[in-house]
Protein backbone atom coordinates (compact mmCIF):
# COMPACT_ATOMS: atom_id res chain seq x y z
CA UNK A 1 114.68 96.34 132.18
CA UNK A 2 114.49 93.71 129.65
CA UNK A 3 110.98 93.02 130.17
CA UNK A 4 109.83 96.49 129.89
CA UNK A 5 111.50 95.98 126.05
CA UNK A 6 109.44 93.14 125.62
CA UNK A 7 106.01 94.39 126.41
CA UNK A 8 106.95 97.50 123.91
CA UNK A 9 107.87 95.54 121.36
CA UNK A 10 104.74 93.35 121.98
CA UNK A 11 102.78 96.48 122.33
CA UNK A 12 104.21 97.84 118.84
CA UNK A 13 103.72 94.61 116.60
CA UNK A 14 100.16 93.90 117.98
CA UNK A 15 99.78 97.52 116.47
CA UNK A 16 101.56 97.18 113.64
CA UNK A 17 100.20 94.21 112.76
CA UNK A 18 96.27 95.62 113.46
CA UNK A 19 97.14 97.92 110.81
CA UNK A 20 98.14 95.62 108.14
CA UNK A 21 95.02 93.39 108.95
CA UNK A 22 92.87 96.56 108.87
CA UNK A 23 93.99 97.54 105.32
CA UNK A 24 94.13 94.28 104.07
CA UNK A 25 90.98 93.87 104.80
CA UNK A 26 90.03 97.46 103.39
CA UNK A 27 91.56 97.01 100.37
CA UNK A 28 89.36 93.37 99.78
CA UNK A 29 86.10 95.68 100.15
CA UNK A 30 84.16 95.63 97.09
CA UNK A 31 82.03 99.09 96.39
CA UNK A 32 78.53 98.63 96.32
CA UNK A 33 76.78 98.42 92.55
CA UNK A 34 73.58 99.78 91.38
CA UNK A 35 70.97 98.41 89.18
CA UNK A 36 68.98 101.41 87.12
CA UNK A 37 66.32 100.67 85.04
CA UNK A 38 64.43 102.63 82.72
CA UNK A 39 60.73 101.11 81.96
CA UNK A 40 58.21 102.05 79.63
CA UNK A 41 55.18 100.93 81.18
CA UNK A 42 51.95 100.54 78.62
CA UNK A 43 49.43 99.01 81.22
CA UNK A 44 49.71 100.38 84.75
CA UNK A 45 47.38 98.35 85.98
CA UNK A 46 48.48 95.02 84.85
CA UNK A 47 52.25 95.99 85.79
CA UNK A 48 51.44 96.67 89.24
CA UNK A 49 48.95 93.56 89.80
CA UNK A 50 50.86 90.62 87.61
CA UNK A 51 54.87 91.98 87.74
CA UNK A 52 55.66 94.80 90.36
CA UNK A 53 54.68 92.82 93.69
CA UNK A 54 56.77 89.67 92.51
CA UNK A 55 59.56 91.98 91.54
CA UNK A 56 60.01 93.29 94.24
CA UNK A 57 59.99 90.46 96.27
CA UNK A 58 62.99 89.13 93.93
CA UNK A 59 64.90 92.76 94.81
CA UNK A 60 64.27 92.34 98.24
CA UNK A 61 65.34 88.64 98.40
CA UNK A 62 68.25 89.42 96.13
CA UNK A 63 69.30 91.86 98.75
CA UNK A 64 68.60 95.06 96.53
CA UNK A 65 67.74 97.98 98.17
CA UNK A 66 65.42 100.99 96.95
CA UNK A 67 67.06 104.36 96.51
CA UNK A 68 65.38 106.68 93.72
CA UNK A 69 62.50 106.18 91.94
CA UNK A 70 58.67 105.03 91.23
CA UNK A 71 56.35 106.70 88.58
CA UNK A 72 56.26 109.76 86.92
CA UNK A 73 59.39 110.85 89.20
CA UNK A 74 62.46 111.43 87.41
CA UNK A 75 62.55 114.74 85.57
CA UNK A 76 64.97 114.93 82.37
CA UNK A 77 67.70 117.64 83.18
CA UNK A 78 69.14 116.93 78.86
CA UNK A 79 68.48 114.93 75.84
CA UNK A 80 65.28 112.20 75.59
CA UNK A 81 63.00 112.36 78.40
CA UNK A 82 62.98 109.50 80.58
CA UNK A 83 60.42 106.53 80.28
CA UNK A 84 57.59 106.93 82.76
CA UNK A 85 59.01 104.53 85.42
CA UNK A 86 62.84 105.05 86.45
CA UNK A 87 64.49 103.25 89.74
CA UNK A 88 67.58 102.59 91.33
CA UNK A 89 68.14 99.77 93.33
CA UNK A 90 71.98 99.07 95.39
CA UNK A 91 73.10 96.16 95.96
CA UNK A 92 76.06 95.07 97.84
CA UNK A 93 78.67 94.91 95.16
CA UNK A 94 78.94 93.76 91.60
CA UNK A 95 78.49 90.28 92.53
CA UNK A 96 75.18 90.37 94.26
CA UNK A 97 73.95 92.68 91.70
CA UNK A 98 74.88 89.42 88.88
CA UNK A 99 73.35 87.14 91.30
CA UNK A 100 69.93 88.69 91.58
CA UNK A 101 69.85 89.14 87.83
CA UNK A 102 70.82 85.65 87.05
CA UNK A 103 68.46 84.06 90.03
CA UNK A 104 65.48 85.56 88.94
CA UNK A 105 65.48 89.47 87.78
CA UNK A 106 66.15 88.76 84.33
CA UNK A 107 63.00 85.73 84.31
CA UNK A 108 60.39 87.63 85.83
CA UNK A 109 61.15 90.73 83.63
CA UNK A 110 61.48 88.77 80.63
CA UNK A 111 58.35 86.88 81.47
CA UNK A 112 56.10 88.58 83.05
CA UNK A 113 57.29 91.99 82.57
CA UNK A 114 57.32 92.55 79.20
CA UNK A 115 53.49 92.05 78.48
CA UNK A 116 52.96 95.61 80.03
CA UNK A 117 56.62 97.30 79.55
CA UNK A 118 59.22 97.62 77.53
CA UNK A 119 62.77 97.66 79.80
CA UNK A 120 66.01 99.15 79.87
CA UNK A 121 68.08 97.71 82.75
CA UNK A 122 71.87 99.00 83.54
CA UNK A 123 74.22 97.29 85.75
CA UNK A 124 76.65 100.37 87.63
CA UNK A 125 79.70 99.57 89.42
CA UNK A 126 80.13 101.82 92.12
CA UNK A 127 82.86 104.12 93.62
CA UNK A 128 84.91 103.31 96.47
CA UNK A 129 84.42 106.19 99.27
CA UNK A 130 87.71 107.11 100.53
C-alpha cells in the first residue's frame, strides 16, 4: 500500500513541478517588437538599385520579417498622409530589433539611404498574447 503512495506522490510533483517549469518559462518570453518606418523616397530608381536590395538583405539577416508594406500602399485613415513608402518589419523581441539596428540598419540607411529618401524609423515593443 505504501508504494501505491509513492508513485502518486511521484506522479503529482512531476506534475506540479511541469507546471512551475512551464510558467517560468512563459513568464521569461519576451513579445515580439516591430520596426515601422516611414520613407520619403525622391528617386525610385536609385532607392531600389543602390539601397533596397542591401536592405533587405540586412532585415533578413537581422532576422526581421516582412508584414505590411511596399509603395504607394498605406492609405491615411487621419491627420498627414503617409510618405510614399511605409513597412513593418517583426522581429523577435526588443533585443533583436536593437541588434539589427546597431549591426547594420542604421549604416546602410544613413549611408546609402539617404541620397534618395528621407526616413522615419520607429522601434514598437509588442504585446504579450495571453
Amino acid at each position: 500500500m505504501k508504494s501505491k503512495y509513492k508513485i502518486a506522490a511521484a506522479v503529482i510533483g512531476s506534475f506540479v513541478l511541469g507546471l512551475g517549469a512551464a510558467g517560468l518559462l512563459h513568464a521569461q518570453a519576451k513579445p515580439p517588437a516591430y520596426a515601422l518606418a516611414e520613407i520619403a523616397v525622391k528617386d525610385e530608381d536609385g532607392y531600389k538599385k543602390d539601397f533596397l536590395p542591401e536592405a533587405q538583405r540586412i532585415i533578413k539577416e537581422g532576422g526581421g520579417i516582412y508584414l505590411a508594406g511596399g509603395f504607394n500602399k498605406t492609405t491615411a485613415l487621419s491627420g498627414t498622409p503617409p510618405a510614399n513608402r511605409v513597412v513593418l518589419i517583426r522581429y523577435e523581441n526588443m533585443d533583436a530589433l536593437k541588434k539589427w539596428w546597431d549591426g547594420g540598419g542604421r549604416d546602410i540607411q544613413e549611408k546609402v539611404g539617404s541620397k534618395y529618401a528621407d526616413f522615419r524609423v520607429f522601434a514598437i515593443d509588442g504585446i504579450e498574447q495571453k
